[in-house]
C-alpha atoms as a PDB file:
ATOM      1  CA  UNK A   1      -6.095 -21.428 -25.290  1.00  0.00           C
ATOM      2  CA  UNK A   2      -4.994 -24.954 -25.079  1.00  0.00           C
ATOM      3  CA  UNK A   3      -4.120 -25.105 -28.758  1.00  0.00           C
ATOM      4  CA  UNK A   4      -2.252 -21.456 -28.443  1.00  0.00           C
ATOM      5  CA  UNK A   5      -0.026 -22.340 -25.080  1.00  0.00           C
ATOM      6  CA  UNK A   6      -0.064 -25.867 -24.857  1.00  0.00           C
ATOM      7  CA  UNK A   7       0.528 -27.625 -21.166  1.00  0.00           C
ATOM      8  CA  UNK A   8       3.899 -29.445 -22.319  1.00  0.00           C
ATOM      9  CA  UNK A   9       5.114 -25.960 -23.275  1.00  0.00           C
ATOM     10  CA  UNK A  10       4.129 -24.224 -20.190  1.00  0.00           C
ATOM     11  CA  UNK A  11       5.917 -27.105 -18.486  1.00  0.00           C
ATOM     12  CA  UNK A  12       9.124 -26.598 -20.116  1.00  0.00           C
ATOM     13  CA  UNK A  13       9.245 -23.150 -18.970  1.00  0.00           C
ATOM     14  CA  UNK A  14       8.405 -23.660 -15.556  1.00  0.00           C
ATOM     15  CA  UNK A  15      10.671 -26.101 -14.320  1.00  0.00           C
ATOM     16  CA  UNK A  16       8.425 -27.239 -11.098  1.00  0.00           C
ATOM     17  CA  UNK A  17       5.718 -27.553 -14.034  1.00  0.00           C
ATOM     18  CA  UNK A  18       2.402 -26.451 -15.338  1.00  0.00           C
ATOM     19  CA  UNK A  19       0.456 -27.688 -11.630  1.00  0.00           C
ATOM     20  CA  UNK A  20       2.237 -25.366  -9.920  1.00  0.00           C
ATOM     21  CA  UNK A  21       0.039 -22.479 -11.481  1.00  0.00           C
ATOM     22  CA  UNK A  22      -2.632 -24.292 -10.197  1.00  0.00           C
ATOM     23  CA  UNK A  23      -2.008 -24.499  -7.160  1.00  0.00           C
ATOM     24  CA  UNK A  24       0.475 -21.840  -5.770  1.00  0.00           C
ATOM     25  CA  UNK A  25       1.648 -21.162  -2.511  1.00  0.00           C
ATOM     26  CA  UNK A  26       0.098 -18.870  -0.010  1.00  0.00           C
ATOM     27  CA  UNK A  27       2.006 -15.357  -0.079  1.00  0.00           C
ATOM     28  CA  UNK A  28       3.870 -14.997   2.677  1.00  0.00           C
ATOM     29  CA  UNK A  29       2.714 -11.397   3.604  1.00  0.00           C
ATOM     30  CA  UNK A  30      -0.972 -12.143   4.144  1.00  0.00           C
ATOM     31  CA  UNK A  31      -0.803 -15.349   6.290  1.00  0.00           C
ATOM     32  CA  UNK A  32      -0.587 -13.420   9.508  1.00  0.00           C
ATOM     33  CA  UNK A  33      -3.080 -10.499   7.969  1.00  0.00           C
ATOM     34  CA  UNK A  34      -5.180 -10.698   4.918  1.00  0.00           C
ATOM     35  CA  UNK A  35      -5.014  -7.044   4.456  1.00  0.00           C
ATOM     36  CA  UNK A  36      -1.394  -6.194   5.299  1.00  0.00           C
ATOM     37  CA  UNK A  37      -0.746  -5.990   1.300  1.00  0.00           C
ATOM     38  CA  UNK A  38      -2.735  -2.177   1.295  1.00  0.00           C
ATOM     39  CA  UNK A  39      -0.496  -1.147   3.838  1.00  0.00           C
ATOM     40  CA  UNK A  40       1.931   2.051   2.948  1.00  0.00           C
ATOM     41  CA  UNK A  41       4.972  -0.147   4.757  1.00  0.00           C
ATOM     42  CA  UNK A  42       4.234  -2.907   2.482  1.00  0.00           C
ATOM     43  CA  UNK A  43       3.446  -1.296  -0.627  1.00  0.00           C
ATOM     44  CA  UNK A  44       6.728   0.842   0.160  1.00  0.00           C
ATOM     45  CA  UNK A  45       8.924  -2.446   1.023  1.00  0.00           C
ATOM     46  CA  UNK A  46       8.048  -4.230  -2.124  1.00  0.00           C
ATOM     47  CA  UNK A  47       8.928  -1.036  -4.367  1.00  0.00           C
ATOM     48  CA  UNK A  48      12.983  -1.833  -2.567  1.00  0.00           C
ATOM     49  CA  UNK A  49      12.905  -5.632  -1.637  1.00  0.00           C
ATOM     50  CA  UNK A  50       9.546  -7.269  -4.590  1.00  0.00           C
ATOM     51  CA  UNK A  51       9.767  -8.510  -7.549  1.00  0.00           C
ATOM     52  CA  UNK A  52      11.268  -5.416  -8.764  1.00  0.00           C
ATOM     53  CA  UNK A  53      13.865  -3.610  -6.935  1.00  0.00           C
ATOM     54  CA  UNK A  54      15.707  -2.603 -10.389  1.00  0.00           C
ATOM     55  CA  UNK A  55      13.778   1.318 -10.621  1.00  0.00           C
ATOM     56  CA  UNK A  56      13.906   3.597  -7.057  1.00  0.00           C
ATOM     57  CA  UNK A  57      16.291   5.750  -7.452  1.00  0.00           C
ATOM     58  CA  UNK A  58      17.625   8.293  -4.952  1.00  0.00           C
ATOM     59  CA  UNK A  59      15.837  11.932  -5.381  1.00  0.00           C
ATOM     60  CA  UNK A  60      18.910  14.499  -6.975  1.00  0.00           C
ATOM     61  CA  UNK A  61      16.500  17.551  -7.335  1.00  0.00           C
ATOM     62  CA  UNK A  62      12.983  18.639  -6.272  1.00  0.00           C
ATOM     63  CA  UNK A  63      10.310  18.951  -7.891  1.00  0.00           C
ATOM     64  CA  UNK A  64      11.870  15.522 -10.144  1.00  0.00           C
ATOM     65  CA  UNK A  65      12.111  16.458 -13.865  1.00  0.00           C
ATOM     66  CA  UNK A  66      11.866  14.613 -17.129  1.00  0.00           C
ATOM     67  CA  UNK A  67      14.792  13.473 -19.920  1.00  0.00           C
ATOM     68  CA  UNK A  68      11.670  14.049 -22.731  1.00  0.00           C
ATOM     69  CA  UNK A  69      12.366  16.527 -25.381  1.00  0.00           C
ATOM     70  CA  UNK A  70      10.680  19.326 -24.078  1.00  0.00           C
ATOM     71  CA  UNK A  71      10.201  20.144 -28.490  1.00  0.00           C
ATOM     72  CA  UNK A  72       7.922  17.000 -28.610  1.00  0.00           C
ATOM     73  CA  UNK A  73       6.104  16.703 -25.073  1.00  0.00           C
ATOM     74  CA  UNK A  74       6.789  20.820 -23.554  1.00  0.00           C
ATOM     75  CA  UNK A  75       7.627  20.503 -19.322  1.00  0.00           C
ATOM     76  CA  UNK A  76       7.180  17.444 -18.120  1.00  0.00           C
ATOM     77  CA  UNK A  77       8.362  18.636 -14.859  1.00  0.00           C
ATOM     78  CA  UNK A  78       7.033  16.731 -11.727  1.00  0.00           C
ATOM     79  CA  UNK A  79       3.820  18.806  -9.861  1.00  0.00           C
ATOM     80  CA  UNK A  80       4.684  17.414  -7.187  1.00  0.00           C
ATOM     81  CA  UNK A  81       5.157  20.626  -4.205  1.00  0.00           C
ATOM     82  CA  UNK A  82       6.563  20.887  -1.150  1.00  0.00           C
ATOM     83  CA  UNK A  83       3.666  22.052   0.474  1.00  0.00           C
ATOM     84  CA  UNK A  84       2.166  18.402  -0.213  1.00  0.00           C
ATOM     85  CA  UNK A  85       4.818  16.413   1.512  1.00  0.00           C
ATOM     86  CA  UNK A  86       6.343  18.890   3.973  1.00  0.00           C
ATOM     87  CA  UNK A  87       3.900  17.272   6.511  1.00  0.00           C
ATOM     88  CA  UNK A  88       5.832  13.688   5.928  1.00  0.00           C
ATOM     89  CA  UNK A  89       9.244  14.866   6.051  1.00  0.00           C
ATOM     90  CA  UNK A  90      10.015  14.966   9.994  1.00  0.00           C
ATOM     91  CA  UNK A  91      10.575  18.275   9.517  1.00  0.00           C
ATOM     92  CA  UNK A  92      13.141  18.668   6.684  1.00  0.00           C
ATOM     93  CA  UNK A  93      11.851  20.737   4.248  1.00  0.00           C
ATOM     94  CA  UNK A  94      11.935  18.845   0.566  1.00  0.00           C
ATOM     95  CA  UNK A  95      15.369  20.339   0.019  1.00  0.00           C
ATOM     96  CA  UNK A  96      17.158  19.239   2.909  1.00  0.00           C
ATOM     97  CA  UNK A  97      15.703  15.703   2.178  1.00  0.00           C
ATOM     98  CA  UNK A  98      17.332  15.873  -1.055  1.00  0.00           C
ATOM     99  CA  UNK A  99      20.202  16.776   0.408  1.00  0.00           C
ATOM    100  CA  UNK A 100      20.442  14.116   2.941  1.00  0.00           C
ATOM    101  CA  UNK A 101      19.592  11.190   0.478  1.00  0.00           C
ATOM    102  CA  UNK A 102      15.820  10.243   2.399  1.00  0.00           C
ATOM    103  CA  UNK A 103      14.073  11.177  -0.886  1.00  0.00           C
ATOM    104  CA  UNK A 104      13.536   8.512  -3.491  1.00  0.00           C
ATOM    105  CA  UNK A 105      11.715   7.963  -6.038  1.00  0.00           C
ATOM    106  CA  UNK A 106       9.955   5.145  -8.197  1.00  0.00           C
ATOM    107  CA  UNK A 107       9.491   7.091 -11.667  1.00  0.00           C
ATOM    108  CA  UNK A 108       7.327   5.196 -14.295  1.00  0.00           C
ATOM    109  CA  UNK A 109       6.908   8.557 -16.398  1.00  0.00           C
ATOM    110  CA  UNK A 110       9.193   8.766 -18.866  1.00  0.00           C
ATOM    111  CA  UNK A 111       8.997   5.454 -20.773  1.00  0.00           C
ATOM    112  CA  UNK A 112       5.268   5.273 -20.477  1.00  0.00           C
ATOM    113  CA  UNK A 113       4.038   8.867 -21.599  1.00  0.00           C
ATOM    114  CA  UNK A 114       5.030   8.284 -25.204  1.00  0.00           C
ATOM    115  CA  UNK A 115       2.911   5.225 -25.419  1.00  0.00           C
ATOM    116  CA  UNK A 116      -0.494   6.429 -22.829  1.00  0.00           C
ATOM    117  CA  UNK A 117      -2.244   7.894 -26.136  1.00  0.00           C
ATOM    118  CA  UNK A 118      -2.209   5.033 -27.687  1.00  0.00           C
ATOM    119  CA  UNK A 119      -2.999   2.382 -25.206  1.00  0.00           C
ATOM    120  CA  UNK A 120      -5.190   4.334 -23.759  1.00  0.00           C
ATOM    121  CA  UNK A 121      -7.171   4.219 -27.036  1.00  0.00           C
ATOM    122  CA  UNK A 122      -7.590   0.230 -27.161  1.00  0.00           C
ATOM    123  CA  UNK A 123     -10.392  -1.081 -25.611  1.00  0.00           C
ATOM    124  CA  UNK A 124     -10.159  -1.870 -21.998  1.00  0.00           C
ATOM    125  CA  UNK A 125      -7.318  -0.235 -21.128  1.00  0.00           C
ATOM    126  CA  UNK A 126      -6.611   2.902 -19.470  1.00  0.00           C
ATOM    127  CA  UNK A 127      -3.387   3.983 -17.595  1.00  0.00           C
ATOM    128  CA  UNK A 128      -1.430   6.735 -16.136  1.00  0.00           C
ATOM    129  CA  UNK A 129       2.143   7.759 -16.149  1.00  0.00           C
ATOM    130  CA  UNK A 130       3.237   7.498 -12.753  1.00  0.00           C
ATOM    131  CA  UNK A 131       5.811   9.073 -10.067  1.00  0.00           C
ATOM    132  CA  UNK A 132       5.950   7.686  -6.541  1.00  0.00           C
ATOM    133  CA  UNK A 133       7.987   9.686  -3.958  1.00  0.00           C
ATOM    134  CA  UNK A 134       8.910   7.664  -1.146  1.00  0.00           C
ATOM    135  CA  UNK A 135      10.814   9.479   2.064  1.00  0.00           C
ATOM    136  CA  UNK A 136      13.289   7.172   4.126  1.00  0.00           C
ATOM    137  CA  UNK A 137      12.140   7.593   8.051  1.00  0.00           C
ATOM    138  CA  UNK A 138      14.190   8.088  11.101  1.00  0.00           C
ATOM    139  CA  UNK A 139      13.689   4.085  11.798  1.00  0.00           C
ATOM    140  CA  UNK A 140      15.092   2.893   8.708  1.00  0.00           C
ATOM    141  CA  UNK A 141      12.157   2.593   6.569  1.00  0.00           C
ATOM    142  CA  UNK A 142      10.770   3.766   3.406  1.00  0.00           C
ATOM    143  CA  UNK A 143       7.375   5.545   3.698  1.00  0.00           C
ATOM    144  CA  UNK A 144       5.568   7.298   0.002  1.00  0.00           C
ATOM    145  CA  UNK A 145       4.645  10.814   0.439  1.00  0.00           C
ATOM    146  CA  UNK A 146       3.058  11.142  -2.694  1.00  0.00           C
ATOM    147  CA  UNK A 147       2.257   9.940  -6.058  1.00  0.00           C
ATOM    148  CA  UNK A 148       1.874  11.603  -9.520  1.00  0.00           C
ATOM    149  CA  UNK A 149      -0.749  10.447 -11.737  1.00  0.00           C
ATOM    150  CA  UNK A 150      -0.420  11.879 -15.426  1.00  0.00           C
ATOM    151  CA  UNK A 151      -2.174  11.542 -18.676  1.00  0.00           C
ATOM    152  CA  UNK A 152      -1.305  13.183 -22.125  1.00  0.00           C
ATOM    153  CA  UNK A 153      -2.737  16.357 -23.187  1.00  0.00           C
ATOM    154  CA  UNK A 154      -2.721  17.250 -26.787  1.00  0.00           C
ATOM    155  CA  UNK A 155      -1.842  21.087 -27.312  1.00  0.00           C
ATOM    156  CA  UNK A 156      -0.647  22.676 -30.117  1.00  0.00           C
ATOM    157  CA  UNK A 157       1.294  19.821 -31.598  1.00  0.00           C
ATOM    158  CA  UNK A 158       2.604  19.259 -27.993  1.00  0.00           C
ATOM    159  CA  UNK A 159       1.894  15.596 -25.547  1.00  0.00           C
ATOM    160  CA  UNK A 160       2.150  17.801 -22.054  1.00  0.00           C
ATOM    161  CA  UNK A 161       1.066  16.026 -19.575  1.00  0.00           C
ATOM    162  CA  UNK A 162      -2.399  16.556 -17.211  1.00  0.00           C
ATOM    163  CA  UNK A 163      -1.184  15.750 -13.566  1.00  0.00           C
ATOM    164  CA  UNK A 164      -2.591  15.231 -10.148  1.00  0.00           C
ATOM    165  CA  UNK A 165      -0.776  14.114  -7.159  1.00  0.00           C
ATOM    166  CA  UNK A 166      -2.286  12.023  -3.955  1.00  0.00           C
ATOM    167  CA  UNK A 167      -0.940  11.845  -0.686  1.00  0.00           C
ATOM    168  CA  UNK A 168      -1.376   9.347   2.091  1.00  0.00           C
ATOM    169  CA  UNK A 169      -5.041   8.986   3.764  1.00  0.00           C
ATOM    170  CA  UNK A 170      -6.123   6.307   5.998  1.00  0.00           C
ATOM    171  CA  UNK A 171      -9.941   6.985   6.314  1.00  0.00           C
ATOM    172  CA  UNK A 172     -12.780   8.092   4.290  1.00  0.00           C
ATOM    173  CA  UNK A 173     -13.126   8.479   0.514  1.00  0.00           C
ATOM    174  CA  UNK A 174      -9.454   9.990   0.283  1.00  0.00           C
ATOM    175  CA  UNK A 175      -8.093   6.380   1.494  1.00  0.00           C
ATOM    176  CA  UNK A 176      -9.870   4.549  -1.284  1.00  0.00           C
ATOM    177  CA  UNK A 177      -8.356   6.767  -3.915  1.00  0.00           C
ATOM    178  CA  UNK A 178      -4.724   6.467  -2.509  1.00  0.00           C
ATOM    179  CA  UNK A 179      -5.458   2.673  -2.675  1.00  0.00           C
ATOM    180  CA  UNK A 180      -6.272   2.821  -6.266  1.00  0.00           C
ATOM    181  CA  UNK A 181      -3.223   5.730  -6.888  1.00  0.00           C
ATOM    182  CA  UNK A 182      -0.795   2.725  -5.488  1.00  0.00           C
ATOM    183  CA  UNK A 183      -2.920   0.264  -7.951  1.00  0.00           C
ATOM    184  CA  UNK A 184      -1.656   2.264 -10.672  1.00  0.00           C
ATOM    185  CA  UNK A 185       1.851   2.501  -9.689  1.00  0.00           C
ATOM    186  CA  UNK A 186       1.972  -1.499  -8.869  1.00  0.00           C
ATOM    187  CA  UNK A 187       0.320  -2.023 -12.790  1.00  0.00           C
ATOM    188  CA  UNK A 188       2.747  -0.002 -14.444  1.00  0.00           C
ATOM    189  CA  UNK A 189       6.050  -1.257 -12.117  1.00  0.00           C
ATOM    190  CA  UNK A 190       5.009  -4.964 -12.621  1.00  0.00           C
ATOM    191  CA  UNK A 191       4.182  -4.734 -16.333  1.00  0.00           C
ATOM    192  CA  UNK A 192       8.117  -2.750 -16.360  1.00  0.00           C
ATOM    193  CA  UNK A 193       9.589  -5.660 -14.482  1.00  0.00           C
ATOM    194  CA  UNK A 194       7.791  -8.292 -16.939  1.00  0.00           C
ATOM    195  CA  UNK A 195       9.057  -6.466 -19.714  1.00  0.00           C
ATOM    196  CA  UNK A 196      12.487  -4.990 -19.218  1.00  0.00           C
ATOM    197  CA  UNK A 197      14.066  -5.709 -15.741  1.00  0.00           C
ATOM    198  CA  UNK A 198      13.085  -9.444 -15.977  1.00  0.00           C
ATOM    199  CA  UNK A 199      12.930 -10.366 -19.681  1.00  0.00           C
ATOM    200  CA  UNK A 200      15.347  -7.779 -21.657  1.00  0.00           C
ATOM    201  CA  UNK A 201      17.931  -7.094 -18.667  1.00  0.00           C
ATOM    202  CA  UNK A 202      18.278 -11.151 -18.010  1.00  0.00           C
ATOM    203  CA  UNK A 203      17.322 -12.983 -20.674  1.00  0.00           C
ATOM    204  CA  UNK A 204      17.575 -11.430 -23.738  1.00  0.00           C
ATOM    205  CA  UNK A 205      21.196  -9.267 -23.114  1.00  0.00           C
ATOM    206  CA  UNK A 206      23.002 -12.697 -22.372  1.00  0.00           C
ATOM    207  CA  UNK A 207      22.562 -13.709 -25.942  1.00  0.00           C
ATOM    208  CA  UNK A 208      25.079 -11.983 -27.674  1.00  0.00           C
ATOM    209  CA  UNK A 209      27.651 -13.070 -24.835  1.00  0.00           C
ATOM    210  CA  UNK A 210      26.687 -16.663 -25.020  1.00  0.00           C
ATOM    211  CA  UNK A 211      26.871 -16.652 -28.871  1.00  0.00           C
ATOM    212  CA  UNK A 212      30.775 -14.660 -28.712  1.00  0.00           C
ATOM    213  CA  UNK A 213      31.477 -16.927 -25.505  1.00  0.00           C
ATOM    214  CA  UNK A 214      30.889 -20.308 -27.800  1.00  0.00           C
ATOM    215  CA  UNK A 215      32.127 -18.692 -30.833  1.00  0.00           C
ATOM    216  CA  UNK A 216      35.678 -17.300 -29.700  1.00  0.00           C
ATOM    217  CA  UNK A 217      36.167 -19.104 -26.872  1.00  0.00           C
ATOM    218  CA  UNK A 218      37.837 -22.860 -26.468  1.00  0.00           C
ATOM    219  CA  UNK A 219      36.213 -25.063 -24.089  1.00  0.00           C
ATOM    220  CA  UNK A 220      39.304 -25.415 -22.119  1.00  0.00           C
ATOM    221  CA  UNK A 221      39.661 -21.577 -22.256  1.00  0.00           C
ATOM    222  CA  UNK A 222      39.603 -20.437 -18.004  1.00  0.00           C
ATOM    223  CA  UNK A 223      36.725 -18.098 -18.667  1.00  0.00           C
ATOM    224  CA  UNK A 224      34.661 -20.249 -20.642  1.00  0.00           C
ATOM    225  CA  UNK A 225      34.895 -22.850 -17.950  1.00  0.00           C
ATOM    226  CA  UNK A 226      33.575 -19.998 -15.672  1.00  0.00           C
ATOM    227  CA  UNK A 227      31.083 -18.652 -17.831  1.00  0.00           C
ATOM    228  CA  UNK A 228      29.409 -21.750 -19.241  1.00  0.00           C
ATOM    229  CA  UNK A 229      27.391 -22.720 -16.321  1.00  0.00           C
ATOM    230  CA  UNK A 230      25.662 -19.525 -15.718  1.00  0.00           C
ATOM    231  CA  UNK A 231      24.370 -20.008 -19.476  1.00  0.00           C
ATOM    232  CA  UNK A 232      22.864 -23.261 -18.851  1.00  0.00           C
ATOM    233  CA  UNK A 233      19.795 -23.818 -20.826  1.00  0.00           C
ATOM    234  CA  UNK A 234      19.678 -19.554 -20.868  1.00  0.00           C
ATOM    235  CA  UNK A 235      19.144 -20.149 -24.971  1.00  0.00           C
ATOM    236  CA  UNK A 236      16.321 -22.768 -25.100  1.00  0.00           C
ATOM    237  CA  UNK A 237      14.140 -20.972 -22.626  1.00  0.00           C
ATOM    238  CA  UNK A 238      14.576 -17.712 -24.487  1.00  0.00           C
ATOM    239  CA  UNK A 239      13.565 -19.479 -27.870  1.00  0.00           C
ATOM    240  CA  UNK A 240      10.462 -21.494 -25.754  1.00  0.00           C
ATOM    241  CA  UNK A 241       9.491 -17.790 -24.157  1.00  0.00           C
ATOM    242  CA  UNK A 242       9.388 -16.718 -27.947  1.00  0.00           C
ATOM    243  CA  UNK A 243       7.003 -18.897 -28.464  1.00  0.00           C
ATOM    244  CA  UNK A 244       4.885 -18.498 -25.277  1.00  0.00           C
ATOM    245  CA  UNK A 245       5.754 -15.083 -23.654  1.00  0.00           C
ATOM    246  CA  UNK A 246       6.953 -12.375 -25.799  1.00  0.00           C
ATOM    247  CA  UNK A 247       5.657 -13.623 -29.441  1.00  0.00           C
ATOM    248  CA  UNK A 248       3.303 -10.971 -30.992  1.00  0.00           C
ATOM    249  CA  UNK A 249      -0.367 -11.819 -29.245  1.00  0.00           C
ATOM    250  CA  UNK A 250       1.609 -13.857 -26.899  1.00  0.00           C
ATOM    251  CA  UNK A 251       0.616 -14.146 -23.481  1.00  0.00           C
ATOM    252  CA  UNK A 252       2.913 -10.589 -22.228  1.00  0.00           C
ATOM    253  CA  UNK A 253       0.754  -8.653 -24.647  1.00  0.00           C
ATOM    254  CA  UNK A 254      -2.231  -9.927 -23.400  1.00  0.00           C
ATOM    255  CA  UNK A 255      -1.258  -9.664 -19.883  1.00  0.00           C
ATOM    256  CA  UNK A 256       0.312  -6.450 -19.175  1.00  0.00           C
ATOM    257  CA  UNK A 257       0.183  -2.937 -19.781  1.00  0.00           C
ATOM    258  CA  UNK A 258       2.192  -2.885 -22.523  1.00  0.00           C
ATOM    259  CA  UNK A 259      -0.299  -4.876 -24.770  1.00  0.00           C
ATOM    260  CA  UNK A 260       0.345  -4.914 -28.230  1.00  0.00           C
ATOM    261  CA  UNK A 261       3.425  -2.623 -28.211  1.00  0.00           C
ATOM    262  CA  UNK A 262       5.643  -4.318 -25.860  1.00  0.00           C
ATOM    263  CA  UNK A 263       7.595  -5.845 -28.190  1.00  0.00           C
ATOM    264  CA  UNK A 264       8.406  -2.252 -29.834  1.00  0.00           C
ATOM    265  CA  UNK A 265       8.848  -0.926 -25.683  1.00  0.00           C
ATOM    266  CA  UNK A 266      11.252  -3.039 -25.239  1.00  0.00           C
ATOM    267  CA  UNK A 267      13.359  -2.062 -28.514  1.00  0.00           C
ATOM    268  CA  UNK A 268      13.295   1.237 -27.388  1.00  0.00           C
ATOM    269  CA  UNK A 269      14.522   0.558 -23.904  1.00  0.00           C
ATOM    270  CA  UNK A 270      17.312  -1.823 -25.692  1.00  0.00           C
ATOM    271  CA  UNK A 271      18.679   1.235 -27.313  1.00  0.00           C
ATOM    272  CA  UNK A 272      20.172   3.003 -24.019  1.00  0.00           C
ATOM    273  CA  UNK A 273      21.346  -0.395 -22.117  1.00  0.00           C
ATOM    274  CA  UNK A 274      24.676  -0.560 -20.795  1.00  0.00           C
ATOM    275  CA  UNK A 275      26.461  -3.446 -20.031  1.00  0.00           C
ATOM    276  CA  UNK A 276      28.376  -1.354 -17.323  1.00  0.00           C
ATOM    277  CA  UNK A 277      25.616   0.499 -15.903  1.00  0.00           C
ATOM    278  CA  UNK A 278      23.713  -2.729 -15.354  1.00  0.00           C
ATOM    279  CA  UNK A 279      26.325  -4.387 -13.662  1.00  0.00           C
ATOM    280  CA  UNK A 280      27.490  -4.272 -10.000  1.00  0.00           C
ATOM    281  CA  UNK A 281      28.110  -1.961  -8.278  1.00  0.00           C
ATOM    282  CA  UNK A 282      27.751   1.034 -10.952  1.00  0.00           C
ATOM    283  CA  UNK A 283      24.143   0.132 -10.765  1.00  0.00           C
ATOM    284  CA  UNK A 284      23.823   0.628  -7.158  1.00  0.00           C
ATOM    285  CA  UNK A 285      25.919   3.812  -7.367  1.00  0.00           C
ATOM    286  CA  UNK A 286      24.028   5.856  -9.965  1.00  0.00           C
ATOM    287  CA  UNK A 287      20.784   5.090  -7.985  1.00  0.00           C
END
């Protein structure tokens, strides 16, 4: 390992250096209670305010569908009912909820059911395709109802899917397996954010504007003036994270769920970006 990811290199990256992986700080969220990370409140606040606010999305129709061809992977339609979140709606049925904008949802089902038969075939890996709906609460707050858990099924030259939703439980067996339904989602939205909302969507989409901005603009142009300090060292990093991060066997494929095809994930997701969707406040607005 130290020959592979040497500590200079690390340092470079991580501009309070290499120590500071050695010793990080506390997280805030357990000082006052150790346990206060399995909470539903917590769990639900870091899905609109963690590391990766970039994927709920407001609910437009119930039961959620899918964008896959339906020729390649049949209904992918959500299984989510009504009958298994009525009881969390404060008395709105799912449709009125819709209606109102108070049902959201985190959706990791899409981008990772194309890839789930074949990570789930390497060893030590298994994962699900996942859809968290998350109901916004009289007080203000965001509270999940349910999530979707869904692997492929192989059927007549079809990848349908093989779904089964959890709701909340606090006690008994049932509260264990809505912890480990929540583990799931948190696997799949952190290995996302590594991926595309923190590597593709900030590093890597500047490149081809820092590369026209030096190329087209002069130095004394206005907008270069503007521009050229938001790009500060954005290059270097990207070419050090190349060779540390996101380099085939690099430490992102060893780390999260993409493994060995995160490199080609990412491609894919590259092919639908737009620079005006991602930007403010068009990004806020289709959400």
């Amino acid at each position: 390992m130290r020959k592979r990811f040497p500590l200079q290199l690390v340092k470079d990256l991580i501009p309070m250096g290499g120590d500071y992986l050695l010793k990080p700080p506390k997280p805030q969220v357990i000082k006052q209670d150790e346990k206060a990370w399995m909470t539903d409140a917590e769990f639900a606040r870091e899905i609109l305010a963690g590391v990766n606010p970039m994927m709920i999305t407001r609910v437009t129709e119930f039961p959620p569908k899918s964008t896959l061809d339906p020729s390649q992977y049949g209904d992918q339609t959500s299984t989510i009912t009504e009958a298994q979140i009525g009881s969390s709606l404060e008395g709105l049925t799912a449709q009125q909820a819709v209606s109102s904008n108070r049902l959201y949802i985190l959706d990791h089902h899409d981008h990772m059911m194309p890839y789930l038969v074949r990570l789930n075939n390497l060893d030590d890996t298994f994962l699900y395709a996942t859809r968290t709906l998350l109901f916004l609460k009289g007080d203000g707050t965001l509270a999940p109802v349910a999530i979707e858990l869904s692997t492929p099924l192989l059927q007549g030259g079809l990848t349908t899917a093989k779904s089964t939703v959890y709701t909340p439980a606090s006690t008994g067996v049932e509260a264990w397996i809505w912890q480990l339904a929540k583990a799931y989602v948190c696997v799949n939205d952190y290995g996302y954010h590594q991926l595309v909302s923190h590597w593709l969507n900030t590093h890597a989409v500047m490149e081809p504007f820092i590369i026209a901005t030096n190329r087209q603009l002069s130095v004394t142009h206005p907008v270069h003036k503007l521009l050229h300090p938001h790009y500060r060292d954005t290059m270097n990093i990207n070419s050090r994270a190349r060779e540390l991060l996101v380099s085939a066997g690099g430490i992102i494929e060893l780390t999260v769920f993409q493994r060995k095809y995160a490199m080609e994930m990412s491609s894919v997701t590259y092919k639908d970006w737009n620079f005006n969707e991602q930007a403010l406040p068009d990004d806020l607005i289709k959400r």
